[in-house]
C-alpha atoms as a PDB file:
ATOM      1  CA  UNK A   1      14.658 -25.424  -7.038  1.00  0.00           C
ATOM      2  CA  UNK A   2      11.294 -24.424  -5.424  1.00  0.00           C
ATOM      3  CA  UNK A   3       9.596 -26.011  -2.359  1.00  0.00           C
ATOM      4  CA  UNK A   4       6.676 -27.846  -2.140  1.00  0.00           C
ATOM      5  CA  UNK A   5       4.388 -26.576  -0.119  1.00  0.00           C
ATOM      6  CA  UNK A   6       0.773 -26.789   1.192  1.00  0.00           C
ATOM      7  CA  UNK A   7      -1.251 -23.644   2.109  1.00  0.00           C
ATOM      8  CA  UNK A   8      -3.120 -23.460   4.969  1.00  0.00           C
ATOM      9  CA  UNK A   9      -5.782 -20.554   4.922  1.00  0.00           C
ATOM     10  CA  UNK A  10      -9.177 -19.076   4.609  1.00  0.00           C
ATOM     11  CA  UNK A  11     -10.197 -15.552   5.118  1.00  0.00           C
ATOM     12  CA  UNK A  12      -8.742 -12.371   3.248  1.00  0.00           C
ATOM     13  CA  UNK A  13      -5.905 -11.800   4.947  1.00  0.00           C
ATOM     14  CA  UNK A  14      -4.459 -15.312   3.518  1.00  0.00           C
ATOM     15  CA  UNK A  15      -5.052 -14.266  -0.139  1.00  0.00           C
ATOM     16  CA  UNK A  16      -1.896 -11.949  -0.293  1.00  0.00           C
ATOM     17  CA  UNK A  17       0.542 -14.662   0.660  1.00  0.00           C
ATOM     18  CA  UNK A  18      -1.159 -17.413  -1.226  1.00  0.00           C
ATOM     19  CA  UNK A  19      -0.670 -15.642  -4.716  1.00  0.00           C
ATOM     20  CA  UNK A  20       3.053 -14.401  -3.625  1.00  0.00           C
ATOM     21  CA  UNK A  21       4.027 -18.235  -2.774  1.00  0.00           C
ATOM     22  CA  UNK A  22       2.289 -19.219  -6.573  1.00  0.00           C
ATOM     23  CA  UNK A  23       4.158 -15.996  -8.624  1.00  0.00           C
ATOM     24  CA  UNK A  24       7.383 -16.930  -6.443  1.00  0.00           C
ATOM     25  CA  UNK A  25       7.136 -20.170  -8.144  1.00  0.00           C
ATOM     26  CA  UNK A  26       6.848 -22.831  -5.525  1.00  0.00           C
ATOM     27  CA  UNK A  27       5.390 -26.020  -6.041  1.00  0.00           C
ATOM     28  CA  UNK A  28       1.514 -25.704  -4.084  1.00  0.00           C
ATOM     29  CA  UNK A  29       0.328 -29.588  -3.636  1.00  0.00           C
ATOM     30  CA  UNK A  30      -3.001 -28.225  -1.765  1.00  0.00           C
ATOM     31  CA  UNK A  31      -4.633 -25.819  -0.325  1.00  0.00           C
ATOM     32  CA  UNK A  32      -6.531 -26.207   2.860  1.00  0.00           C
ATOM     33  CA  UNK A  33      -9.710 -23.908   3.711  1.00  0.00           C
ATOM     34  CA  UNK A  34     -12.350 -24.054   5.860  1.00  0.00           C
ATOM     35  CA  UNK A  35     -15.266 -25.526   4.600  1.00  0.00           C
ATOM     36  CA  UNK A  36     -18.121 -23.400   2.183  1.00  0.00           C
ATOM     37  CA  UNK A  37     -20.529 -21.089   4.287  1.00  0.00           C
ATOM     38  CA  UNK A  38     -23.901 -20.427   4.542  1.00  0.00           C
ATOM     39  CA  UNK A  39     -24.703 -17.050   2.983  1.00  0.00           C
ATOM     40  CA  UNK A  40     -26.947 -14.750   1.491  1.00  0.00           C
ATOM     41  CA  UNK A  41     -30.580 -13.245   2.989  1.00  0.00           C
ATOM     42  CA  UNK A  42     -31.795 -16.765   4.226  1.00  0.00           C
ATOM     43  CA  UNK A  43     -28.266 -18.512   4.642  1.00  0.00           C
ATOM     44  CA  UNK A  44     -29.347 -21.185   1.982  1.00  0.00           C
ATOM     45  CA  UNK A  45     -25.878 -20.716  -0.536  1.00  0.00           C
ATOM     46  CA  UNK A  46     -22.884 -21.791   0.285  1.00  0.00           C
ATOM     47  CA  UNK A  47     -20.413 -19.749  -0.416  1.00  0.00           C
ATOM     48  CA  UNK A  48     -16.618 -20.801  -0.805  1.00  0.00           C
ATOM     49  CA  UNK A  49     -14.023 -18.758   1.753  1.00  0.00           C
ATOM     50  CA  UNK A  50     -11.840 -15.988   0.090  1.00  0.00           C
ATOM     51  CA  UNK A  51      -9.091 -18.541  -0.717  1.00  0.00           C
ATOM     52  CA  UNK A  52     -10.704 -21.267  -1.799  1.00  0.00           C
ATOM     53  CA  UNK A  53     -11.893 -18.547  -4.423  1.00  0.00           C
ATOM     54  CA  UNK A  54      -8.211 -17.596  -4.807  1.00  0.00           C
ATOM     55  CA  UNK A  55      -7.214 -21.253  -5.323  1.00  0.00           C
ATOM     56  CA  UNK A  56      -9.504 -22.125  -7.846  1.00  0.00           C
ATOM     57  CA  UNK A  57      -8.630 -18.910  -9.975  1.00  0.00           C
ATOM     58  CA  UNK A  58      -4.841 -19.680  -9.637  1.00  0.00           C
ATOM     59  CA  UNK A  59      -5.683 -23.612 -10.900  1.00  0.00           C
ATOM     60  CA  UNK A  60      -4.765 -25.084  -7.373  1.00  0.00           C
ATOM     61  CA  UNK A  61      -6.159 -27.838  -5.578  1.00  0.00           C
ATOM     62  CA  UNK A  62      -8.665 -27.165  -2.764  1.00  0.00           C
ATOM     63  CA  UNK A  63      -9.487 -29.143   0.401  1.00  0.00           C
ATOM     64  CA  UNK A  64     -11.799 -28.001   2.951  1.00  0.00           C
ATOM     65  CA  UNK A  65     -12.172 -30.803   5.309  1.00  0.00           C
ATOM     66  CA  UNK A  66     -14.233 -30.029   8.923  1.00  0.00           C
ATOM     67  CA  UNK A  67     -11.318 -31.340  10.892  1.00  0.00           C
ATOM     68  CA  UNK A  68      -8.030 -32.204  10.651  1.00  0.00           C
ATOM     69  CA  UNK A  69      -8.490 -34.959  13.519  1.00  0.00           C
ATOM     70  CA  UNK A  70      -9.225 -37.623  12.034  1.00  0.00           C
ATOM     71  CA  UNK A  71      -6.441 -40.603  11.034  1.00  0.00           C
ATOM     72  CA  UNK A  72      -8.203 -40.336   7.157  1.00  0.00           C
ATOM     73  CA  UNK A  73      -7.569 -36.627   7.236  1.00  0.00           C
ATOM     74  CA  UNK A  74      -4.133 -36.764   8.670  1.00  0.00           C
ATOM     75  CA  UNK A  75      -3.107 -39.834   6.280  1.00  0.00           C
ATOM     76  CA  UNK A  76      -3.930 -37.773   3.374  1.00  0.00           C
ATOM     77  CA  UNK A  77      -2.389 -34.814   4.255  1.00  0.00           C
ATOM     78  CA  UNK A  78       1.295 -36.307   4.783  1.00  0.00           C
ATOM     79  CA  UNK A  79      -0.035 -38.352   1.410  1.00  0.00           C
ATOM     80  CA  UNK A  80       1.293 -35.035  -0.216  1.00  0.00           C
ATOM     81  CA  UNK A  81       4.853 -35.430   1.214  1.00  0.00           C
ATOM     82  CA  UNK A  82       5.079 -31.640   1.331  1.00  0.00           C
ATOM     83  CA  UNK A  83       8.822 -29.650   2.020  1.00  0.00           C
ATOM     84  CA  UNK A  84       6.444 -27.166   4.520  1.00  0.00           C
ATOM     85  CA  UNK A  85       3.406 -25.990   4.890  1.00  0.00           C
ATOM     86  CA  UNK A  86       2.499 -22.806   5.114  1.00  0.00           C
ATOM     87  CA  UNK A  87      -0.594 -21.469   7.760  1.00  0.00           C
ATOM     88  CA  UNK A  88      -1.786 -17.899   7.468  1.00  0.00           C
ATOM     89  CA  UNK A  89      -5.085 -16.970   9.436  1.00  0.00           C
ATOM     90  CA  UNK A  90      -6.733 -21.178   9.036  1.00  0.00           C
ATOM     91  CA  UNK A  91      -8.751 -21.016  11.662  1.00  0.00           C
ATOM     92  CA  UNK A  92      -8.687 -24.745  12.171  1.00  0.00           C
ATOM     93  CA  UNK A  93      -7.083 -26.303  14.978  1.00  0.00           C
ATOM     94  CA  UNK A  94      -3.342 -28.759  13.761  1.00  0.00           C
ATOM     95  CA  UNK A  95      -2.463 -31.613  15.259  1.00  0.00           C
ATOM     96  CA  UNK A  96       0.994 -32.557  16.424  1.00  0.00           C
ATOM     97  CA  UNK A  97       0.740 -35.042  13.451  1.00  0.00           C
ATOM     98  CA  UNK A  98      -0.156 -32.268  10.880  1.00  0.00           C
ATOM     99  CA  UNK A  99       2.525 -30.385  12.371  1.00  0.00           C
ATOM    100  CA  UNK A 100       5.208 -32.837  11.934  1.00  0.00           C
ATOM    101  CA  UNK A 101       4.093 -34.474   8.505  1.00  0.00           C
ATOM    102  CA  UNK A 102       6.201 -31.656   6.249  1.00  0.00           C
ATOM    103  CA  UNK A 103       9.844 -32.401   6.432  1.00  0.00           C
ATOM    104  CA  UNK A 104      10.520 -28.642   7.525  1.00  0.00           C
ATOM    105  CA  UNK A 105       7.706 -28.330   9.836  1.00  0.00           C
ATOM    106  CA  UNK A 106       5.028 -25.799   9.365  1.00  0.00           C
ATOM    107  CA  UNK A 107       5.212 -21.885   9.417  1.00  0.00           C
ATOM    108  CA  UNK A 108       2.733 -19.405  10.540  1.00  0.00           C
ATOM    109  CA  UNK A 109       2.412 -15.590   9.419  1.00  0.00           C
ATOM    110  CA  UNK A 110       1.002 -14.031  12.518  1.00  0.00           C
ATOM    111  CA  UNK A 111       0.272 -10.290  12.644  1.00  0.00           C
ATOM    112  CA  UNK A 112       1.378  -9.257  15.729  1.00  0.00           C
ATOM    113  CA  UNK A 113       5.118  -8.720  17.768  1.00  0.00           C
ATOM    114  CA  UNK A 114       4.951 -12.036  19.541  1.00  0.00           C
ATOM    115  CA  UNK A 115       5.173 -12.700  22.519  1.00  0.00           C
ATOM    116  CA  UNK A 116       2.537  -9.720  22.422  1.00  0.00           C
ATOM    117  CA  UNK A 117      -0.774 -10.420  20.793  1.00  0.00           C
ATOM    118  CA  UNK A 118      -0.636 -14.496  20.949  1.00  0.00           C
ATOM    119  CA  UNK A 119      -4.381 -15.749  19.718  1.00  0.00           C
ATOM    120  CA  UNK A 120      -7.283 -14.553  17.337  1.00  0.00           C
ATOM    121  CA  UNK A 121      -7.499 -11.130  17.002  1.00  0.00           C
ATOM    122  CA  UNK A 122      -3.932  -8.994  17.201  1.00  0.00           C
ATOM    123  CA  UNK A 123      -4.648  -6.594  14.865  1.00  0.00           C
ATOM    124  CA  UNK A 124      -8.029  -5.425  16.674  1.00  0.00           C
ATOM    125  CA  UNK A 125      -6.501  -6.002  20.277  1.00  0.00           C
ATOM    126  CA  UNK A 126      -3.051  -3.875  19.554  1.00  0.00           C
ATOM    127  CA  UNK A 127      -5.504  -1.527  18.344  1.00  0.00           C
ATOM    128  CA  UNK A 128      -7.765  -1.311  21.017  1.00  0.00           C
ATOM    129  CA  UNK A 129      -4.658  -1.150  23.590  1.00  0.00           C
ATOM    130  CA  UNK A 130      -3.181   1.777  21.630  1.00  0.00           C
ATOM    131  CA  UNK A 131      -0.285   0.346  20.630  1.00  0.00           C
ATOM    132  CA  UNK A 132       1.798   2.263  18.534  1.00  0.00           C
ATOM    133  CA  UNK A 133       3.719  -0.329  16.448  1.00  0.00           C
ATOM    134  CA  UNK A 134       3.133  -3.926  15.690  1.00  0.00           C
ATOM    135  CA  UNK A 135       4.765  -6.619  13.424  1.00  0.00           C
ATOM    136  CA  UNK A 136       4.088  -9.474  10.886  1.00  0.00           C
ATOM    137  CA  UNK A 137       6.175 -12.109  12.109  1.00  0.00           C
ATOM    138  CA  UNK A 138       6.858 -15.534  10.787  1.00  0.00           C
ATOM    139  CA  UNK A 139       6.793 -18.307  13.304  1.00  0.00           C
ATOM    140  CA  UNK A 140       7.585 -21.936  13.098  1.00  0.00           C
ATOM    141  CA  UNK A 141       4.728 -23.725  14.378  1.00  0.00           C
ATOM    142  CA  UNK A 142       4.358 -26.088  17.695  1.00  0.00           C
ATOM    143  CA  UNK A 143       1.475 -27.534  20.167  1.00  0.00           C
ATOM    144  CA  UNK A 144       1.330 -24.124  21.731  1.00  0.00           C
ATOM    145  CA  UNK A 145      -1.082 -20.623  20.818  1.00  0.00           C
ATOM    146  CA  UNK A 146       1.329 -19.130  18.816  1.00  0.00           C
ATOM    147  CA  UNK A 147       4.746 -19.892  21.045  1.00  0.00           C
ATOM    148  CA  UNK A 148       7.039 -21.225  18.577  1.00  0.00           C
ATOM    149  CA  UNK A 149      10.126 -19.814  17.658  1.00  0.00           C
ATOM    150  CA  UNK A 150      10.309 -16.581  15.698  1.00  0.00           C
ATOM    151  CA  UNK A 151      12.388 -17.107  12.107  1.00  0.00           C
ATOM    152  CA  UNK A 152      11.578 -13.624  10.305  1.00  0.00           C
ATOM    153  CA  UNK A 153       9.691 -10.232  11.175  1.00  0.00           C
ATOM    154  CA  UNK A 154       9.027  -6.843  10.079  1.00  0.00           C
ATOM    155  CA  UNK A 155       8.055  -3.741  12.163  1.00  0.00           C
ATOM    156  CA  UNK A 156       4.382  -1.887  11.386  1.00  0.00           C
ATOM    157  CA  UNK A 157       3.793   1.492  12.622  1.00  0.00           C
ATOM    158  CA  UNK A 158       0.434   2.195  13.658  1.00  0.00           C
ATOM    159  CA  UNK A 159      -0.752   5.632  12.413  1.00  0.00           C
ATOM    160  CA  UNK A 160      -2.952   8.029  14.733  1.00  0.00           C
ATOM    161  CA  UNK A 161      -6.072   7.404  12.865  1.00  0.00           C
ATOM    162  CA  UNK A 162      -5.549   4.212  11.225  1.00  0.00           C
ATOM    163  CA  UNK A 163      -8.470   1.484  11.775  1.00  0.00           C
ATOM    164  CA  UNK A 164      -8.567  -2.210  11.863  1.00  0.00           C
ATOM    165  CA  UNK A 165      -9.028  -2.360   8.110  1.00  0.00           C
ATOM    166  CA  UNK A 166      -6.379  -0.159   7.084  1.00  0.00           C
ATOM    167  CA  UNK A 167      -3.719  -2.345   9.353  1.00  0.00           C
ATOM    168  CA  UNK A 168      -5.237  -5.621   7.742  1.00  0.00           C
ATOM    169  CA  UNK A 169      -4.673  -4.752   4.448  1.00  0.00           C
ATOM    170  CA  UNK A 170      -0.819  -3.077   5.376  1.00  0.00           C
ATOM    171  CA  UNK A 171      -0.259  -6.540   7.484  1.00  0.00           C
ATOM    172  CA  UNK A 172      -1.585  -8.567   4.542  1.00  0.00           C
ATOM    173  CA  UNK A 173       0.503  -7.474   2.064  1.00  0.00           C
ATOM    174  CA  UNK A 174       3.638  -7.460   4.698  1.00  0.00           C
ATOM    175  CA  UNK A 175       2.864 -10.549   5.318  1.00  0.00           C
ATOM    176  CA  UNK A 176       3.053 -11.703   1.766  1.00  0.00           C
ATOM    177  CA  UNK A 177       6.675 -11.014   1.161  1.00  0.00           C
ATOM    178  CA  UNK A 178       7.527 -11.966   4.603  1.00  0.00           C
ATOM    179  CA  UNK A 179       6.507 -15.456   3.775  1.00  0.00           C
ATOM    180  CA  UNK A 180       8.444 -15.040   0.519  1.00  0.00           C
ATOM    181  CA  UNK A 181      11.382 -14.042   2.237  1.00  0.00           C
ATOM    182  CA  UNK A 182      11.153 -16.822   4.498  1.00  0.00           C
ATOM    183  CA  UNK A 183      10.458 -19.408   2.390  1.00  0.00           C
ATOM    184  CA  UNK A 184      13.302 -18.143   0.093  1.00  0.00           C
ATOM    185  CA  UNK A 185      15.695 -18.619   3.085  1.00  0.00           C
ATOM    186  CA  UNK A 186      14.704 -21.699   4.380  1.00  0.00           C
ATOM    187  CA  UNK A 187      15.351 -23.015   0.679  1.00  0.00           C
ATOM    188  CA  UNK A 188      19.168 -22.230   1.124  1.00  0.00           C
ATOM    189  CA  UNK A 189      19.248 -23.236   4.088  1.00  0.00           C
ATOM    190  CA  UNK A 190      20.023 -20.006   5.870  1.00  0.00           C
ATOM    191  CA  UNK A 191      17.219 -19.415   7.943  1.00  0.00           C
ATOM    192  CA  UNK A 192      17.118 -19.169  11.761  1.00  0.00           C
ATOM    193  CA  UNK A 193      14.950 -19.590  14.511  1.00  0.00           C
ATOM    194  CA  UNK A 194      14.803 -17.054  17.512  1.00  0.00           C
ATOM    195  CA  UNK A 195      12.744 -18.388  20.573  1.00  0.00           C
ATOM    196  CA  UNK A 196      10.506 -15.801  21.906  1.00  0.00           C
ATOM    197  CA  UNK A 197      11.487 -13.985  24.873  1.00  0.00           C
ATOM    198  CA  UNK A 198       9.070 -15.074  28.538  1.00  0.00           C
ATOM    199  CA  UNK A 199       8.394 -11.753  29.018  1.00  0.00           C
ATOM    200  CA  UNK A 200       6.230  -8.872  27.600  1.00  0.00           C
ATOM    201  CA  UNK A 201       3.003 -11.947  26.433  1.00  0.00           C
ATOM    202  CA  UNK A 202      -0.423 -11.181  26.183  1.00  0.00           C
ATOM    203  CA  UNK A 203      -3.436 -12.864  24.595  1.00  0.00           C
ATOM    204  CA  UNK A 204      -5.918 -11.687  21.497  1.00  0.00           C
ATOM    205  CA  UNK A 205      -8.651 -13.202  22.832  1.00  0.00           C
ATOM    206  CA  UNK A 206     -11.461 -13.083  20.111  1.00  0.00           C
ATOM    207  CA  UNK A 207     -13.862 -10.195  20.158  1.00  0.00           C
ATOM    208  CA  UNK A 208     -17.201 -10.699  21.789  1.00  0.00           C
ATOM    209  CA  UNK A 209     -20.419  -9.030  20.883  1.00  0.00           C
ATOM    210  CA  UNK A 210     -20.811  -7.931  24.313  1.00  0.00           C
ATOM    211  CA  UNK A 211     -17.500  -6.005  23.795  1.00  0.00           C
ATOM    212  CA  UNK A 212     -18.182  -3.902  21.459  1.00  0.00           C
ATOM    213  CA  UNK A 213     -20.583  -1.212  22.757  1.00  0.00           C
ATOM    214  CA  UNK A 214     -19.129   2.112  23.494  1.00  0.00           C
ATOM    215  CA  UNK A 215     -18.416   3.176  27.168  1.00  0.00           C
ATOM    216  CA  UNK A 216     -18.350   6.586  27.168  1.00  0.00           C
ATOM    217  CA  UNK A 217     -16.411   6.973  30.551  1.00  0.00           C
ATOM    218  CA  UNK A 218     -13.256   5.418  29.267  1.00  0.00           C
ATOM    219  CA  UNK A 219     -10.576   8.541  28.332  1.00  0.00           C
ATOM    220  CA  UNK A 220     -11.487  10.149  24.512  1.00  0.00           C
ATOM    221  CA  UNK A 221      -7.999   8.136  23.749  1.00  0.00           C
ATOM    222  CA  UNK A 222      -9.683   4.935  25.340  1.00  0.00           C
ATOM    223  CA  UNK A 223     -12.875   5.485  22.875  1.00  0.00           C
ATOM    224  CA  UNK A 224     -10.950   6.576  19.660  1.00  0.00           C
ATOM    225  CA  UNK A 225      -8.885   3.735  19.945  1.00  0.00           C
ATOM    226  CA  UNK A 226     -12.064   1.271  21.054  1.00  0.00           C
ATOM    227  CA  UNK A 227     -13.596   2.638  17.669  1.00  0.00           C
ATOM    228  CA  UNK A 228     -10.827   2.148  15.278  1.00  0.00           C
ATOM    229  CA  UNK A 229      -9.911  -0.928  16.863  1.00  0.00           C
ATOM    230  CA  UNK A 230     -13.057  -2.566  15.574  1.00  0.00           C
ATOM    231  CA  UNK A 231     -14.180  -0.526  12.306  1.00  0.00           C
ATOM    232  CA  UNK A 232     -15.339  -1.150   9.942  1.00  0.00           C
ATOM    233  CA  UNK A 233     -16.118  -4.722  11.389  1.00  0.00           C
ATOM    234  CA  UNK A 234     -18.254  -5.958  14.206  1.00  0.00           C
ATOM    235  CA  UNK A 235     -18.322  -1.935  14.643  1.00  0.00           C
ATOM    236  CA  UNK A 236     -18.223  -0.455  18.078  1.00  0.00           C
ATOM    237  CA  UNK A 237     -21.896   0.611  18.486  1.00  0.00           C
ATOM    238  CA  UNK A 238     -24.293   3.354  20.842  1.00  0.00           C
ATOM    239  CA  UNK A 239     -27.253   3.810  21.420  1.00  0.00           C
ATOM    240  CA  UNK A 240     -29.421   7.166  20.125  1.00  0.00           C
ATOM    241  CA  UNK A 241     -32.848   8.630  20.430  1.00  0.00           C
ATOM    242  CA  UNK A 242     -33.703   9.239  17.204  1.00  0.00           C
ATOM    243  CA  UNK A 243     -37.350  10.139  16.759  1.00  0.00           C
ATOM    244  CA  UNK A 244     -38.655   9.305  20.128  1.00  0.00           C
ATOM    245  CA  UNK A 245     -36.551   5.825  19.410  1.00  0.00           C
ATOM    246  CA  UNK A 246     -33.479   4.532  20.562  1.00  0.00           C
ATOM    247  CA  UNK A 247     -31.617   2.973  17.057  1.00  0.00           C
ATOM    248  CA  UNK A 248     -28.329   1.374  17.578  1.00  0.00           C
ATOM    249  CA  UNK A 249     -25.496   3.289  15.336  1.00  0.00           C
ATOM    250  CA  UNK A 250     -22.678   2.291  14.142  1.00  0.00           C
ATOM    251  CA  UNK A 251     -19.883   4.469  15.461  1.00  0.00           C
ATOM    252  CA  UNK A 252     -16.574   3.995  12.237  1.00  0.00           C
ATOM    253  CA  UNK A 253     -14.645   6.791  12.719  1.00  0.00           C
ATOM    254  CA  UNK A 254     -13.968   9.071  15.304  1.00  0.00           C
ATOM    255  CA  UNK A 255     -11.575  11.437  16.896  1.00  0.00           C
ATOM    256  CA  UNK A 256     -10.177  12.572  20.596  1.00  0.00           C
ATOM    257  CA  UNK A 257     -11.056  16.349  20.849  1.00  0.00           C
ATOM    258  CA  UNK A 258      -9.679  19.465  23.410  1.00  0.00           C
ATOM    259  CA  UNK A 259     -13.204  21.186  23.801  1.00  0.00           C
ATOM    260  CA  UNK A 260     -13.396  23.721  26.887  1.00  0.00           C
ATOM    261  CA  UNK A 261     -16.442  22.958  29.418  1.00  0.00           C
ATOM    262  CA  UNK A 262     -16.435  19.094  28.303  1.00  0.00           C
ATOM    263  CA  UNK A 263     -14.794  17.896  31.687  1.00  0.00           C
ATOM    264  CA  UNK A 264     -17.885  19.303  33.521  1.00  0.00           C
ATOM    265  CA  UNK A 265     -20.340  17.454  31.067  1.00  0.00           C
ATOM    266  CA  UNK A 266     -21.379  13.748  32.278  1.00  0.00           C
ATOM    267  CA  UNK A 267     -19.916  11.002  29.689  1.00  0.00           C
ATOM    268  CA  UNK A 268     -21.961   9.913  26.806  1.00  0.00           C
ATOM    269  CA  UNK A 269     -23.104  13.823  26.561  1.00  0.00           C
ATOM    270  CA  UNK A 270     -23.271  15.835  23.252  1.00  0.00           C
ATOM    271  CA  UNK A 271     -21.376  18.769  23.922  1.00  0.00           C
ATOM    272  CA  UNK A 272     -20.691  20.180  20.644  1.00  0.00           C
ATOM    273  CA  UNK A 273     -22.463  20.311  16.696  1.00  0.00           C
ATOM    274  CA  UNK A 274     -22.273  18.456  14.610  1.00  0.00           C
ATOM    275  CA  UNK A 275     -21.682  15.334  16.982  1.00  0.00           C
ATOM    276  CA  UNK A 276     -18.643  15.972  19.700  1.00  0.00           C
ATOM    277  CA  UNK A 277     -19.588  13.278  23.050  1.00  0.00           C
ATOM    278  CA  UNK A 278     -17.954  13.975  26.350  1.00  0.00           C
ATOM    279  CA  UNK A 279     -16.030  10.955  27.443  1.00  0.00           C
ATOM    280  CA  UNK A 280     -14.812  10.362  31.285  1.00  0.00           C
ATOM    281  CA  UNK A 281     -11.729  12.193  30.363  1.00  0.00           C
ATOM    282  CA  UNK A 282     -11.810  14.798  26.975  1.00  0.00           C
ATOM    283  CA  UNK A 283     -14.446  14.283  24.050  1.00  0.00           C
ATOM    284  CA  UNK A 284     -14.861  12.615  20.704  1.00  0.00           C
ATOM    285  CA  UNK A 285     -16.138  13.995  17.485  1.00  0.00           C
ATOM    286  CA  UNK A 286     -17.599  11.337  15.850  1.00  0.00           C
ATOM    287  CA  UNK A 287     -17.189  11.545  12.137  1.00  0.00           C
ATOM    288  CA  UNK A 288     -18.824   8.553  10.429  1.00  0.00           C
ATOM    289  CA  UNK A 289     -21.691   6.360  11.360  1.00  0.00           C
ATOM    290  CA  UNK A 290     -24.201   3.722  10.604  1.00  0.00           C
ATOM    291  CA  UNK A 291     -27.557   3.091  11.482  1.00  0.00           C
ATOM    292  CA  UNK A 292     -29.026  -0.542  11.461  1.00  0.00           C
ATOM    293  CA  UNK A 293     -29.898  -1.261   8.256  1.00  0.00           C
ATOM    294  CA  UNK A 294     -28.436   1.272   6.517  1.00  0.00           C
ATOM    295  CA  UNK A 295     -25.022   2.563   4.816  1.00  0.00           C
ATOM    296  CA  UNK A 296     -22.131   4.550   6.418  1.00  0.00           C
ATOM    297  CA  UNK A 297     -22.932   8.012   6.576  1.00  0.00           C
ATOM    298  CA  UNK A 298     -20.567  11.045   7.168  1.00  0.00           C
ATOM    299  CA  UNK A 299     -21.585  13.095  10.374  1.00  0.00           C
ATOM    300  CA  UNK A 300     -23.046  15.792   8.498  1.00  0.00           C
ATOM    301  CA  UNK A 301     -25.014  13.417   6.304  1.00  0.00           C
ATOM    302  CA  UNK A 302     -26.235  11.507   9.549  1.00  0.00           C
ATOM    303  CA  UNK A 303     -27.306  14.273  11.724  1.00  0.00           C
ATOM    304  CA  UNK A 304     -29.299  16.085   8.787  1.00  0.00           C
ATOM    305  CA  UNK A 305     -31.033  12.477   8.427  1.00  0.00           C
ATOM    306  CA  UNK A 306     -31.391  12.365  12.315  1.00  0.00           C
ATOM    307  CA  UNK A 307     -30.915  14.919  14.423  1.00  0.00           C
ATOM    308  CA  UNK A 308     -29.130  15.131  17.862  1.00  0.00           C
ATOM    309  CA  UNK A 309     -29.130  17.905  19.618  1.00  0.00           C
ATOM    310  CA  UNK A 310     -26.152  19.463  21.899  1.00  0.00           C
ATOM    311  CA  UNK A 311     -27.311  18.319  25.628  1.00  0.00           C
ATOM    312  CA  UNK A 312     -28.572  15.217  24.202  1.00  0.00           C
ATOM    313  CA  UNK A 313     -27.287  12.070  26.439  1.00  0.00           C
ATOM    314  CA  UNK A 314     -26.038   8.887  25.134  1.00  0.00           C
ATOM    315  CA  UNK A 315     -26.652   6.411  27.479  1.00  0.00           C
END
């Protein structure tokens, strides 16, 4: 006998788990989104989130209210006298009376190895810190940022040269037949709750623009893992005179490089063809950028279209 449960989710990363719980079966009352968007050139079309999209196309029912804290709101929700619901990447803040309304609660699928990586951006943050493994966990859900008791989890490596994209889509999918798993378990009644250990937590505070320029006298580790951590989106960016004009570039993909005479060269210097930058500690070869305006270029594409020399300084 399924469960009946309401879905809780907007952006990509939801999609995955929302079509699992619908082929696995389960009875989906409603799904919750965040509200249409203002897109396109002049922001005058709204445009539904990635799972309403998903929702529609699957033939489930979509609500997208502003809030969730308002008695109306709250009313209607436990109107639907779910099993669980299930929350993957909402983006809308529960309260304790969401959280209670399902008779099992509600689960999260967080992508990160909690306690580690609480908050809105683990996959960029474990990234940026150079971690070398993270997890997709399945929490049960309480008043706290992300503190509530761990009841299934799988292990992600994180590859050398993988960016934020690449572990999105691997956590996605994870994710997706985590939540299976889970749900499958909590069904028969065999599945457990581990609280999460005080020690070892940090925070995934959400990236800031003012964040994401390069600093060139971090280590060529510190940069190469800056610049995967955020590509392909915001984009760590520098600055380049191109033309007698400094353009702001899109750095996507780079990679720590053992070049003799860098360590004497200041940071943010070109040291080598086609683009190689001397950090505070090593160099970087940049491999694939993006000027304002325009599409991601390999190096050798980009320099041909504008030029920087060896000796050049980024500021």
């Amino acid at each position: 006998m399924a469960l009946s449960i309401i879905f809780m989710g907007t952006p990509d990363f939801s999609v995955p788990t929302l079509r699992a719980l619908h082929e696995a079966s389960h009875d989906i009352r409603a799904v919750y989104t965040q509200p249409p968007r203002p897109a396109g050139r002049r922001g005058l079309e709204l445009t539904p989130s990635p799972v309403h999209r998903a929702a529609e196309e699957l033939g489930l029912p979509v609500r997208h209210p502003v809030s969730l804290k308002g008695t109306d709101e709250q009313q209607a929700f436990a109107a639907l006298n779910a099993d669980v619901a299930v929350v993957v990447a909402y983006g809308l803040l529960l309260p304790q009376s969401i959280l209670d309304a399902p008779r099992h609660g509600c689960f999260n699928g967080h992508a990160s190895a909690l306690p580690r990586w609480r908050g809105a951006a683990p996959i960029q943050r474990a990234l940026m810190a150079g971690d070398t493994e993270t997890a997709m966990m399945v929490m049960k859900m309480e008043a706290g940022l992300d503190t509530g008791p761990v009841a299934m989890e799988t292990r992600i490596p994180i590859g050398d040269d993988m960016n934020a994209g690449d572990l999105h889509d691997r956590l996605a999918e994870a994710g997706a037949t985590l939540m299976v798993d889970a749900m499958a378990a909590l069904e028969a009644g065999t599945l457990t709750l581990t609280e999460q250990p005080a020690e070892g937590v940090t925070y995934a505070r959400k990236i800031d623009k003012s964040e994401t320029r390069i600093d060139w006298t971090a280590t060529a580790q510190g940069v190469h893992d800056h610049i995967r951590g955020l590509a392909p989106f915001p984009g760590a960016w520098c600055e380049m005179e191109i033309g007698d004009k400094a353009e702001r570039v899109k750095v996507l993909k780079a990679s720590p490089v053992a070049a003799d005479g860098d360590e004497d060269a200041a940071p943010g210097t070109v040291v080598a063809e086609p683009l190689t930058v001397a950090c505070g500690r090593g160099s970087v070869a940049l491999e694939r950028l993006q000027k304002a305006g325009g599409k991601p270029l390999d190096v050798q594409d980009f320099v041909r279209g504008s030029p920087v020399s060896v000796g050049d300084r980024l500021p």
